[in-house]
C-alpha atoms as a PDB file:
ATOM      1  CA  UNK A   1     153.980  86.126 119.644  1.00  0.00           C
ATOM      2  CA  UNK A   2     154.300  88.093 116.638  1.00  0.00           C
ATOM      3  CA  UNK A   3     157.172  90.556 116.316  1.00  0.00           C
ATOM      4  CA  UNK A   4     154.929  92.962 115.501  1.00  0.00           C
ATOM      5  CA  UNK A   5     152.665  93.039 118.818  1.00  0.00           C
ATOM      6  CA  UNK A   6     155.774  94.933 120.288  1.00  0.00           C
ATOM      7  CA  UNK A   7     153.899  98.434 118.621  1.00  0.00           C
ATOM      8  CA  UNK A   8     151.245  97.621 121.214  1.00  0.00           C
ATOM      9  CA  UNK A   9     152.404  96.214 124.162  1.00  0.00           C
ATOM     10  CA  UNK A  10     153.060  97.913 127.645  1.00  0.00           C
ATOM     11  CA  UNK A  11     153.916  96.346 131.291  1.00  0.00           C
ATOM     12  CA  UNK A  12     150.898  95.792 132.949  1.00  0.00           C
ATOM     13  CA  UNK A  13     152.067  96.968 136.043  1.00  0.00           C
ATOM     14  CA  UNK A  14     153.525 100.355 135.553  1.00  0.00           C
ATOM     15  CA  UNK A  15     152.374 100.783 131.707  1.00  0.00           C
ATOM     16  CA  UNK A  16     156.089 101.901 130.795  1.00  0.00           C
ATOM     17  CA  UNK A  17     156.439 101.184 126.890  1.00  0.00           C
ATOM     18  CA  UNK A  18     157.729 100.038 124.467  1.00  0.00           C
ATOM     19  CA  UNK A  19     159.267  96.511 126.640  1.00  0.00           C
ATOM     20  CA  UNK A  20     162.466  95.043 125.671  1.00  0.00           C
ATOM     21  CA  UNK A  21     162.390  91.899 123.667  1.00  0.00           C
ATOM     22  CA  UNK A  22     164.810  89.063 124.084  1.00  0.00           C
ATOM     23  CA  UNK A  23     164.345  85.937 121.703  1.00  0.00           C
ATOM     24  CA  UNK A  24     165.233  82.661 122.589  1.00  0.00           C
ATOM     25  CA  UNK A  25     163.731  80.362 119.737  1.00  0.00           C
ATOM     26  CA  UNK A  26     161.640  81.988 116.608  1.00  0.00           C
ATOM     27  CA  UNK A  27     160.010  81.419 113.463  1.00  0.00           C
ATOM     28  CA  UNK A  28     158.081  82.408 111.031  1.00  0.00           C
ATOM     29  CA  UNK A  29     154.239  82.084 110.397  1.00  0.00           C
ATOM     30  CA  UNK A  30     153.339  79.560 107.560  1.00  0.00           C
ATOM     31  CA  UNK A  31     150.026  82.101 106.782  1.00  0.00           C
ATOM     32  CA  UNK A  32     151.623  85.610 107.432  1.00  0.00           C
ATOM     33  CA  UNK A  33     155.324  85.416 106.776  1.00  0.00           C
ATOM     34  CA  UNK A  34     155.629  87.129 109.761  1.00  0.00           C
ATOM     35  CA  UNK A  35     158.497  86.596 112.056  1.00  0.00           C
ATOM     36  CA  UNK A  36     157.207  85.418 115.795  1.00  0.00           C
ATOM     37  CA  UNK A  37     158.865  84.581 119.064  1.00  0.00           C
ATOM     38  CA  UNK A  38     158.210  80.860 119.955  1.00  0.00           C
ATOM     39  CA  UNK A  39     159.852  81.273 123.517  1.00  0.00           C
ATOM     40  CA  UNK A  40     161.628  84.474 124.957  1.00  0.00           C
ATOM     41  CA  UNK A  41     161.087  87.358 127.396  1.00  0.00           C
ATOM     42  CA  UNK A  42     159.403  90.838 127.464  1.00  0.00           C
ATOM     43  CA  UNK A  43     161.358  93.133 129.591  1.00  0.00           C
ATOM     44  CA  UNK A  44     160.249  96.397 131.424  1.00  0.00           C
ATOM     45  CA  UNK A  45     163.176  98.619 132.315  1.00  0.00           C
ATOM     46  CA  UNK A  46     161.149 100.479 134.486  1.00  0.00           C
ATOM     47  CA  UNK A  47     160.163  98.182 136.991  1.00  0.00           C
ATOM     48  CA  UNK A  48     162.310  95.396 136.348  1.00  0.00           C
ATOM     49  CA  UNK A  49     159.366  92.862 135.510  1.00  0.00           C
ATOM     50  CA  UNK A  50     160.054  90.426 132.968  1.00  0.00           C
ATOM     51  CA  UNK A  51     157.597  88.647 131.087  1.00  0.00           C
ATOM     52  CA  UNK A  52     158.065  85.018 129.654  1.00  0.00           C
ATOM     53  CA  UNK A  53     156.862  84.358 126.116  1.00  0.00           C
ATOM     54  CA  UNK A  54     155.486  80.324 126.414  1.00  0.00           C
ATOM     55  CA  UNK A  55     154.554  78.860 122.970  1.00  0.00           C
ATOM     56  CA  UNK A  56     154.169  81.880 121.659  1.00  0.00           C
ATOM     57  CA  UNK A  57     152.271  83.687 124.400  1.00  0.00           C
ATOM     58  CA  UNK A  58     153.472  86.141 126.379  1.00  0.00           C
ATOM     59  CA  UNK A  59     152.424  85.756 130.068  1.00  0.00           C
ATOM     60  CA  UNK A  60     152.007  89.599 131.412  1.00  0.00           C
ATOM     61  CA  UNK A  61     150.168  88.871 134.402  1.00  0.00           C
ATOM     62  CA  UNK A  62     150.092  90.836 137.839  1.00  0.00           C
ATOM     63  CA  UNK A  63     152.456  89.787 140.638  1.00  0.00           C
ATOM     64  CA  UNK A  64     149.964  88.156 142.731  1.00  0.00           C
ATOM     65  CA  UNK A  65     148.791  86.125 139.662  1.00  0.00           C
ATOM     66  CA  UNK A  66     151.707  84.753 138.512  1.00  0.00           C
ATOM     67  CA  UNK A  67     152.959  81.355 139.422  1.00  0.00           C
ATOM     68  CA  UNK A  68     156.417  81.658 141.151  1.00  0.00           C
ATOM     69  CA  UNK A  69     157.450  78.279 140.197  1.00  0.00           C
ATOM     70  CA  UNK A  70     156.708  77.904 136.690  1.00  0.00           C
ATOM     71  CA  UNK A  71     158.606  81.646 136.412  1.00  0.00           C
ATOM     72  CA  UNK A  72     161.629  80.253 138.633  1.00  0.00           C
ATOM     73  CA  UNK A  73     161.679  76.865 136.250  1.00  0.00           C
ATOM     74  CA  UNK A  74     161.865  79.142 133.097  1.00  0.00           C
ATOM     75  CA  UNK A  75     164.433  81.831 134.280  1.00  0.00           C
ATOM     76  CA  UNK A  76     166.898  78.549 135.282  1.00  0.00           C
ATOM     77  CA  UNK A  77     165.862  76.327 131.879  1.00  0.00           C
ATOM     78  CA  UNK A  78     167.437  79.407 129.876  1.00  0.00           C
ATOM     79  CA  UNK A  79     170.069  80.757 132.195  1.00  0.00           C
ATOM     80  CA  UNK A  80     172.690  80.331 129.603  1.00  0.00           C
ATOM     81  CA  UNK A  81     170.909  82.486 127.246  1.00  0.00           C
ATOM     82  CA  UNK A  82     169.122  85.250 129.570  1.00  0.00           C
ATOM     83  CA  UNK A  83     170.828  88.356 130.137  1.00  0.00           C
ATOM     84  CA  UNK A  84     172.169  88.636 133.544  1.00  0.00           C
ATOM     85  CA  UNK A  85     170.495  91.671 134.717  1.00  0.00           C
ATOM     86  CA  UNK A  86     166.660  89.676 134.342  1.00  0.00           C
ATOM     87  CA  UNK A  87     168.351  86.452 135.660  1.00  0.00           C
ATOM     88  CA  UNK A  88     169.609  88.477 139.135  1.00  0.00           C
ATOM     89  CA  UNK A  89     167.378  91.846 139.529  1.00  0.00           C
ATOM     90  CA  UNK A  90     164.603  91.189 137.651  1.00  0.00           C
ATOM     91  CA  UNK A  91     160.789  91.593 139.866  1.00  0.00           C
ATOM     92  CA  UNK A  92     158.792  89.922 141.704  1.00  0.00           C
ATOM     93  CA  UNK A  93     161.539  87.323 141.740  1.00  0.00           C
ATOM     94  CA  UNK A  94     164.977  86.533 140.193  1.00  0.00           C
ATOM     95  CA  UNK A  95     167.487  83.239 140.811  1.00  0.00           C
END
């Protein structure tokens, strides 16, 4: 995901913008120069959704879309780096 998709991007959910970024590995684009997020999290502070970023794609999806596991797997992959508040209160589920 480029950095600069942040200008446009709202929680599906309750449309609250802008959403809180946290990077966990980046880079830059060979073509652009811009800088992107490999793997990291969108974060709405309204609701308390977060939003994985997976090879570059940020998976904003509806509750009853979204795969619990594969959301459960990420959240305990990047404990260590993950701000508490997303790994313990974070919607529709936490660890």
């Amino acid at each position: 995901m480029k950095k600069s998709m942040l200008n446009i991007l709202a929680c599906p959910i309750d449309k609250h913008y802008p959403l809180e970024l946290f990077e966990i590995a980046t880079g830059v684009d060979e073509h652009t120069k811009d800088e992107i997020v490999n793997i990291g999290i969108l974060f709405c502070n309204k609701c308390m959704r977060f939003y994985p970023i997976i090879e570059q794609i940020p998976v904003m999806l509806p509750d009853d879309l979204r795969d619990k596991e594969k959301d459960l797997q990420f959240l305990h992959k990047w404990q260590h780096i993950i701000p508490s508040n997303i790994l313990h209160e974070a919607q529709p589920w936490h660890i």
